[in-house]
N, C-alpha and C. Protein backbone atom coordinates (compact mmCIF):
# COMPACT_ATOMS: atom_id res chain seq x y z
N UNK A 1 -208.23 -171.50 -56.44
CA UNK A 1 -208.86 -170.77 -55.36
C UNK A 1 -207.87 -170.54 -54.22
N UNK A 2 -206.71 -171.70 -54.29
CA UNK A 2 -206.16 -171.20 -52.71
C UNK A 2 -204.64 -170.46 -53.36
N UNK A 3 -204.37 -170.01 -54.08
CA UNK A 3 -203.91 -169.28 -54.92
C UNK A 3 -204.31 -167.56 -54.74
N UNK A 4 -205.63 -167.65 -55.16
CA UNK A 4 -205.89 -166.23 -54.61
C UNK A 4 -206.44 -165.86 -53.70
N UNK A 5 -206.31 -166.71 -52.59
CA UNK A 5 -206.81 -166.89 -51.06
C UNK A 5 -205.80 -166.20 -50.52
N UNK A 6 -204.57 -166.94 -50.94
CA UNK A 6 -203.14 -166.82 -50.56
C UNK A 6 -202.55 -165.37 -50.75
N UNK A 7 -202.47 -164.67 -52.17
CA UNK A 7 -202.20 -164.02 -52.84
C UNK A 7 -203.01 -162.73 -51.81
N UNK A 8 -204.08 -163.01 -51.75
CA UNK A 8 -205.43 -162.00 -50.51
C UNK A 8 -204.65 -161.80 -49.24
N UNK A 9 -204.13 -162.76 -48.62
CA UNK A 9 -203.40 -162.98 -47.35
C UNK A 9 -202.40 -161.81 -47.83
N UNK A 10 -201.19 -162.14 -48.43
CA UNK A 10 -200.14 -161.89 -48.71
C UNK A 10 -200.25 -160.13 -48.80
N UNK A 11 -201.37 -159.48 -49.59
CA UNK A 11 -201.79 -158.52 -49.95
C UNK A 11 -202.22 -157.55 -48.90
N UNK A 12 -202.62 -158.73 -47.91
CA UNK A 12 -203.62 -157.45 -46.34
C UNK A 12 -202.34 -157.96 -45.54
N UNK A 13 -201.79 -158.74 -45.35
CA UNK A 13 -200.43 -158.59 -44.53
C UNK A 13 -199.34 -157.35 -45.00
N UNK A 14 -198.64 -157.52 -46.52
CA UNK A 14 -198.54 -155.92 -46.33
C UNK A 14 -198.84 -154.83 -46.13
N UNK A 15 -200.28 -154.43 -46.92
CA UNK A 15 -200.93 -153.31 -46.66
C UNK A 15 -200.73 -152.95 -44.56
N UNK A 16 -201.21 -154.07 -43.98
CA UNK A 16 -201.19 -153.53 -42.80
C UNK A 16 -199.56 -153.13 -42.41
N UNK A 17 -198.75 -154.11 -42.52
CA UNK A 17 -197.27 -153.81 -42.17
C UNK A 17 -197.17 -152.20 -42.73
N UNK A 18 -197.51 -152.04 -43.81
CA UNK A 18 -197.37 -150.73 -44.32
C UNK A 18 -197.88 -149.68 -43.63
N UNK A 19 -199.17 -149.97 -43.07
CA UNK A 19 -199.85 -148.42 -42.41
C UNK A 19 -199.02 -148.61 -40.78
N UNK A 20 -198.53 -149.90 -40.24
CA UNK A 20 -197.61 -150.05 -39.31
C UNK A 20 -197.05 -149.12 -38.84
N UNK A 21 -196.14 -149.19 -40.36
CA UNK A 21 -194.81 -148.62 -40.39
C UNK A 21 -194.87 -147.14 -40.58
N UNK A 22 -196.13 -146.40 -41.83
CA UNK A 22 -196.07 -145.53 -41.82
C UNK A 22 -196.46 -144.51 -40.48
N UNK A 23 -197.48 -145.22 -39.90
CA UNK A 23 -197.89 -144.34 -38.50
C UNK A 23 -196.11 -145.03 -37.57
N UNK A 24 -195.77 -145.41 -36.98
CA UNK A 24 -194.54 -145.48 -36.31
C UNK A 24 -194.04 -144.39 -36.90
N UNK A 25 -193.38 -143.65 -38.20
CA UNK A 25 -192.88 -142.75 -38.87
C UNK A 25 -193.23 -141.34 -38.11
N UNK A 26 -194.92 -141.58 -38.49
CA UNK A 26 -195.16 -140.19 -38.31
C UNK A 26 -195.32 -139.92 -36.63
N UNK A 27 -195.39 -141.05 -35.64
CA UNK A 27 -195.16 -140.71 -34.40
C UNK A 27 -193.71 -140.46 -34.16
N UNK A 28 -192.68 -140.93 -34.66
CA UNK A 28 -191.25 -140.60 -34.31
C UNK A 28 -191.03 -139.27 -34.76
N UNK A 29 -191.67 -138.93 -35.90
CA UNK A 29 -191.45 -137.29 -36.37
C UNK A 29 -191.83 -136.23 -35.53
N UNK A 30 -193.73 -136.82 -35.38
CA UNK A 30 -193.83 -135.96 -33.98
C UNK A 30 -192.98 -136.02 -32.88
N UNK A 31 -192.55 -136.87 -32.26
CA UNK A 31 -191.91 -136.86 -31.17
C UNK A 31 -190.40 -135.99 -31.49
N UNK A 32 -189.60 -136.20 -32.43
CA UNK A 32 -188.51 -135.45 -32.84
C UNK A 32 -188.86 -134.18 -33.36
N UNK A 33 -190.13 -133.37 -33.28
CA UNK A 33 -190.31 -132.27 -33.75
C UNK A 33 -189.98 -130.77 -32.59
N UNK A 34 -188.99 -130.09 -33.08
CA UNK A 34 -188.77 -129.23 -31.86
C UNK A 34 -189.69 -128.26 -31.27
N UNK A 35 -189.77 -127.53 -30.47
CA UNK A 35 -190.99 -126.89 -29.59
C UNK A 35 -190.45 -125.59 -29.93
N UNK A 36 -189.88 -125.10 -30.94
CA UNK A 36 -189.43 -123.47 -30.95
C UNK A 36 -190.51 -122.69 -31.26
N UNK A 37 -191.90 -123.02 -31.77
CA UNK A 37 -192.68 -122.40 -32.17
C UNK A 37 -193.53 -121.66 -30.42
N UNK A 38 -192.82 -122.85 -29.19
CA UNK A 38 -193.30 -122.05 -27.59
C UNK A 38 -192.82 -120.54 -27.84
N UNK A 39 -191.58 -120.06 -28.18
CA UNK A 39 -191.10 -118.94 -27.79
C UNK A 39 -191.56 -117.93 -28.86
N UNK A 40 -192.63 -117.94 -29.36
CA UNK A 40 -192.83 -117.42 -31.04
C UNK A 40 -193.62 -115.72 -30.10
N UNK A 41 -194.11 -116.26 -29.15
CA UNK A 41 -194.95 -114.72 -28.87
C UNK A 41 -194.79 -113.81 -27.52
N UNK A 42 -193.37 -114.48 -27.82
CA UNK A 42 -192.91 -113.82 -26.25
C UNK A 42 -192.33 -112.54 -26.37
N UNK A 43 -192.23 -111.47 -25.84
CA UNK A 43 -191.71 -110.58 -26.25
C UNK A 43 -189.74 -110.79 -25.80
N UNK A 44 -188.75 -110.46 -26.63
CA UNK A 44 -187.33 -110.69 -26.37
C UNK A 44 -186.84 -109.46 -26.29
N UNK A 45 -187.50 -108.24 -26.08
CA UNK A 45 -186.69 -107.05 -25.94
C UNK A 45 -186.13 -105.91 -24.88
N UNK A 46 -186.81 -107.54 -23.98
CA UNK A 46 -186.83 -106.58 -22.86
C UNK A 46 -185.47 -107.49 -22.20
N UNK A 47 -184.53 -107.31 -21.09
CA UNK A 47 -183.51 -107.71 -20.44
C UNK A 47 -184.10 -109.22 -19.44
N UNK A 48 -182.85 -109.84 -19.58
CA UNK A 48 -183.26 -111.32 -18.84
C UNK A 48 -183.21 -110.05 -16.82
N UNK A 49 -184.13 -111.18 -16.18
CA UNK A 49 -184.06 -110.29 -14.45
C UNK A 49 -182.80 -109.94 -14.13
N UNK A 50 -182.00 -111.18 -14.67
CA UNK A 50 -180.18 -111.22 -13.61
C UNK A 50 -179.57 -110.15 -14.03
N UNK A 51 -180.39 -109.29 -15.48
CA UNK A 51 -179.18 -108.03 -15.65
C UNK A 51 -179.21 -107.25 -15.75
N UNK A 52 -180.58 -106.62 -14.82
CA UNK A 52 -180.96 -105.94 -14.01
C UNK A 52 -180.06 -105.06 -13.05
N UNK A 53 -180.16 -103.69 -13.03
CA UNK A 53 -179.72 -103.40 -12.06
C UNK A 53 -180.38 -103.28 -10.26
N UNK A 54 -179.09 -104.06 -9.13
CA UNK A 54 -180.49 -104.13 -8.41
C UNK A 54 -180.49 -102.82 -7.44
N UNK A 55 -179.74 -102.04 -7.20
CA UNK A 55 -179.99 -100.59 -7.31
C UNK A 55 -180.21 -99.71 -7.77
N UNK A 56 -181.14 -99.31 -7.84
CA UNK A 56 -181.59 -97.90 -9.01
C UNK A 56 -181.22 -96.73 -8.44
N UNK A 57 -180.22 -96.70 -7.21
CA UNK A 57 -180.32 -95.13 -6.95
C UNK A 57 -177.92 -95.23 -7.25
N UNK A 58 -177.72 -96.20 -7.92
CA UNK A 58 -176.55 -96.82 -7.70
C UNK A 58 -176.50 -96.68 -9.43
N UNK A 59 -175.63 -95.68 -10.13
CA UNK A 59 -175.61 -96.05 -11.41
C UNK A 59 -173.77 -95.74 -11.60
N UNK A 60 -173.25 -95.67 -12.87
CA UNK A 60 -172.43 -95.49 -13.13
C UNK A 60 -171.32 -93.79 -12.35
N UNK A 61 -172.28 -93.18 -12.75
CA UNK A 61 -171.94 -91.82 -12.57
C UNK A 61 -171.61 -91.49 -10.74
N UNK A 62 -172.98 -91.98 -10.26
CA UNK A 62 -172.80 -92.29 -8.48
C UNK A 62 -171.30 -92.83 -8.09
N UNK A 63 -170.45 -93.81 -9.03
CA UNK A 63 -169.67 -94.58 -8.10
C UNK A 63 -168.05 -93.88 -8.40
N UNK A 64 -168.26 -92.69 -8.90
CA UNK A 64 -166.91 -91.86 -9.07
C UNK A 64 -165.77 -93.03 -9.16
N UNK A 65 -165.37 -93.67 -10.25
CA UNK A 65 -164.62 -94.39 -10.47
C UNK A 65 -163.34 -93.48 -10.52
N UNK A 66 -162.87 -92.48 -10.68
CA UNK A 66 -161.59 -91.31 -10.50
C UNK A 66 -161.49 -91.58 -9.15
N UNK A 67 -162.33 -90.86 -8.09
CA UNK A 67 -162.06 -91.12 -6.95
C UNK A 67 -161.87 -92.42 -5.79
N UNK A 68 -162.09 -93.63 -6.41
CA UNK A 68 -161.68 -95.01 -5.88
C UNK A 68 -160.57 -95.43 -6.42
N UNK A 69 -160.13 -94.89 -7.39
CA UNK A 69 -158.64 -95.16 -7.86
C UNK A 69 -157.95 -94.26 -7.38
N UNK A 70 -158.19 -93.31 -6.90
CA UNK A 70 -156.87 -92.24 -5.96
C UNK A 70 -156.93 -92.87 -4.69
N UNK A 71 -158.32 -93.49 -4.41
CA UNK A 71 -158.24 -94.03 -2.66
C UNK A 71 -157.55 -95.26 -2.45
N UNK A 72 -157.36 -96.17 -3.99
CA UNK A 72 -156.62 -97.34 -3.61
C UNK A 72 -155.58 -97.06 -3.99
N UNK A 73 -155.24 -95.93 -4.73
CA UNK A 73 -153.67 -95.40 -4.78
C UNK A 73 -152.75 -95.37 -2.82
N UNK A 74 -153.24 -93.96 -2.65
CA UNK A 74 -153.47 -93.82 -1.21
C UNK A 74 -153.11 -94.78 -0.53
N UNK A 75 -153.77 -95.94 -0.77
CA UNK A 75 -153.49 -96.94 0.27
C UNK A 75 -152.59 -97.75 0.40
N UNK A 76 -152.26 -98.09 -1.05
CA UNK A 76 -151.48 -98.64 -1.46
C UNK A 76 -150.14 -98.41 -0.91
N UNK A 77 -149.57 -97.13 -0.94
CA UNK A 77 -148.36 -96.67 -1.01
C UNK A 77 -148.25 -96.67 0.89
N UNK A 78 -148.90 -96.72 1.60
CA UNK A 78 -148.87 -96.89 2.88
C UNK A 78 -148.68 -98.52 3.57
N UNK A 79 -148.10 -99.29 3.50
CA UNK A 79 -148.04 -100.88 3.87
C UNK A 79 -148.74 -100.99 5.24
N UNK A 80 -148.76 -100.40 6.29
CA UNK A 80 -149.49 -100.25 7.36
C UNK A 80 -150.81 -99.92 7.00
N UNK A 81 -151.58 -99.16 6.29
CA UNK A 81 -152.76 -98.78 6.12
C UNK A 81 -153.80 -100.11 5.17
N UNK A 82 -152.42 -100.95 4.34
CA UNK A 82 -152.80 -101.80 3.40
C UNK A 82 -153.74 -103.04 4.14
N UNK A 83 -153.28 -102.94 5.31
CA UNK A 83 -153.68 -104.34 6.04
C UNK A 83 -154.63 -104.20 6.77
N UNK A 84 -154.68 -102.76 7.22
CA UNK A 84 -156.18 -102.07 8.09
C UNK A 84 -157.20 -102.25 6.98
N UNK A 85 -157.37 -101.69 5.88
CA UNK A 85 -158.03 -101.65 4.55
C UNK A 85 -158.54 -103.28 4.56
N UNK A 86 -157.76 -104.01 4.16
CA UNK A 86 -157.73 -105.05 4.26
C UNK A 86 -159.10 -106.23 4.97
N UNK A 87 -158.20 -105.44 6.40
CA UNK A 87 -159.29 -106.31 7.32
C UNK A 87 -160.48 -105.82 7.65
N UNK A 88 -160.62 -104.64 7.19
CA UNK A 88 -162.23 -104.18 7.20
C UNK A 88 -163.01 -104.50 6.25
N UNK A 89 -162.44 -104.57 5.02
CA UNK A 89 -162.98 -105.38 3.31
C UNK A 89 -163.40 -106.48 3.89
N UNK A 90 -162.18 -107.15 4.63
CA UNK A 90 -163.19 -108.85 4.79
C UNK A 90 -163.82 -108.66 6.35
N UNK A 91 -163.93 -107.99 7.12
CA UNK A 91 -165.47 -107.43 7.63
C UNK A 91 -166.69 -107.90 7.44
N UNK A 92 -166.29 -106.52 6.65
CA UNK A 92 -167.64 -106.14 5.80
C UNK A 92 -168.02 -107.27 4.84
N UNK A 93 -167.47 -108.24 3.73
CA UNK A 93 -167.61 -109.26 3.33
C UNK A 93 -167.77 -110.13 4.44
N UNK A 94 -167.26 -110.66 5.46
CA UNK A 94 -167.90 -111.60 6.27
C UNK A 94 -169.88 -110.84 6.42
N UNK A 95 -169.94 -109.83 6.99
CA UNK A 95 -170.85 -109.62 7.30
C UNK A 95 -172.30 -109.66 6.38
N UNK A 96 -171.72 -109.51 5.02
CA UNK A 96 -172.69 -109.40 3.84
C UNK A 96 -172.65 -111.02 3.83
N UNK A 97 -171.86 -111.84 4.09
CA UNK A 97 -172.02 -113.18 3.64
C UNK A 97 -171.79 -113.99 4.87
N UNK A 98 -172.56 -114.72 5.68
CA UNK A 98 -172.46 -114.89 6.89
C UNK A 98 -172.22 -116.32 6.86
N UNK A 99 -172.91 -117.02 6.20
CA UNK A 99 -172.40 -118.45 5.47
C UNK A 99 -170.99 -118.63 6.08
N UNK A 100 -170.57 -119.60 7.12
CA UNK A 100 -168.82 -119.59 6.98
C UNK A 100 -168.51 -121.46 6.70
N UNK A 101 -167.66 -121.65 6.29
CA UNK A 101 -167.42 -123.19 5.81
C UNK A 101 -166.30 -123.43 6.82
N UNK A 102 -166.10 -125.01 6.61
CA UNK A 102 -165.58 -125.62 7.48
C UNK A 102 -164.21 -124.81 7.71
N UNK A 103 -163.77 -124.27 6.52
CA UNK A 103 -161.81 -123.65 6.49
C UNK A 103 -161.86 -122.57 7.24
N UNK A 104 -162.74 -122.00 6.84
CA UNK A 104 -162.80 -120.55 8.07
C UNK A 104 -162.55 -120.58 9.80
N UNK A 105 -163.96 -121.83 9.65
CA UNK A 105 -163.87 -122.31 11.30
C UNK A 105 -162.66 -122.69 11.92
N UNK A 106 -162.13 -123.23 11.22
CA UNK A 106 -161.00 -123.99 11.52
C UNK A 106 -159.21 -122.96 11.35
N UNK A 107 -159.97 -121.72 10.80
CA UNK A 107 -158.68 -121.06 11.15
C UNK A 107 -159.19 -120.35 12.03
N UNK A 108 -160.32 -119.57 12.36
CA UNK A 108 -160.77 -119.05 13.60
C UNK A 108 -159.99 -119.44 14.81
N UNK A 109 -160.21 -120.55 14.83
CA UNK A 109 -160.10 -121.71 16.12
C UNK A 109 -158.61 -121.83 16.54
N UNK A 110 -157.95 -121.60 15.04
CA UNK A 110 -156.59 -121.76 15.62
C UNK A 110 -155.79 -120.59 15.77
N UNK A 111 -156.52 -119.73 15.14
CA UNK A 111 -156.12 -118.01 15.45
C UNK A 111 -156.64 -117.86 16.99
N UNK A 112 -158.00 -118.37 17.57
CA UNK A 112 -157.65 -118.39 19.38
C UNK A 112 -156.81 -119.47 19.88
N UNK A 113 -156.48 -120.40 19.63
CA UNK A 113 -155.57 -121.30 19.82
C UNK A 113 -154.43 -120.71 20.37
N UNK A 114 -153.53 -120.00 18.99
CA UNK A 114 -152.18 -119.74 19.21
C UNK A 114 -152.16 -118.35 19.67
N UNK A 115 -153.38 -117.51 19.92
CA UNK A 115 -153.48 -116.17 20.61
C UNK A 115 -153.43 -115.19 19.69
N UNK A 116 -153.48 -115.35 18.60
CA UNK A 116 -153.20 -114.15 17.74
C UNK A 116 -154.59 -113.05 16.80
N UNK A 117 -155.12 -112.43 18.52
CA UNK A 117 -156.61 -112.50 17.78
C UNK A 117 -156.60 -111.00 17.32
């Protein structure tokens, strides 16, 4: 009798270790199962926002690429005109980007410093 008492024990101790182990399995599978089926009904044919154009009245044809290459020709060949050009580009870039960091300040400061404004 304590033979197949024992043998009973031995029998529901694996069985359980077994359904243990098999559910641990199938939770690690779920958990390692990838989510690609999220993107299944999205439409992909349309352009991500960033590449976008963000002027619509601004296309290829508008920006006469012939005529900005004769104007930086032009300028080019003038060394006096190069530096006027120049300092109106970063202007106009200061002004579009107003943000200034510490290096800027600090040549500002010494461009009134040594007078050379």
């Amino acid at each position: 009798m304590k033979r197949v008492l024992k043998a009973l024990g031995q029998t529901l101790i694996q069985s359980i270790l077994l359904v243990c182990t098999l559910a641990f399995i199938s939770m690690v599978g779920l958990a390692v199962v990838p989510s690609q089926g999220a993107y299944a009904g999205q439409d992909r044919t349309q352009a991500p926002p960033e590449a976008k154009i963000t002027d619509p009245a601004e296309s290829f044809e508008d920006l006469n690429p012939q005529a900005a290459y004769e104007d930086i020709v032009k300028t080019a060949q003038n060394p006096a005109k190069v530096e006027k050009v120049y300092d109106e580009s970063l202007k106009e870039y200061k002004g579009e980007h107003p943000q200034e960091g510490i290096v800027q300040k600090a040549e500002e400061f010494i461009e009134k410093v040594s007078g050379n404004d």
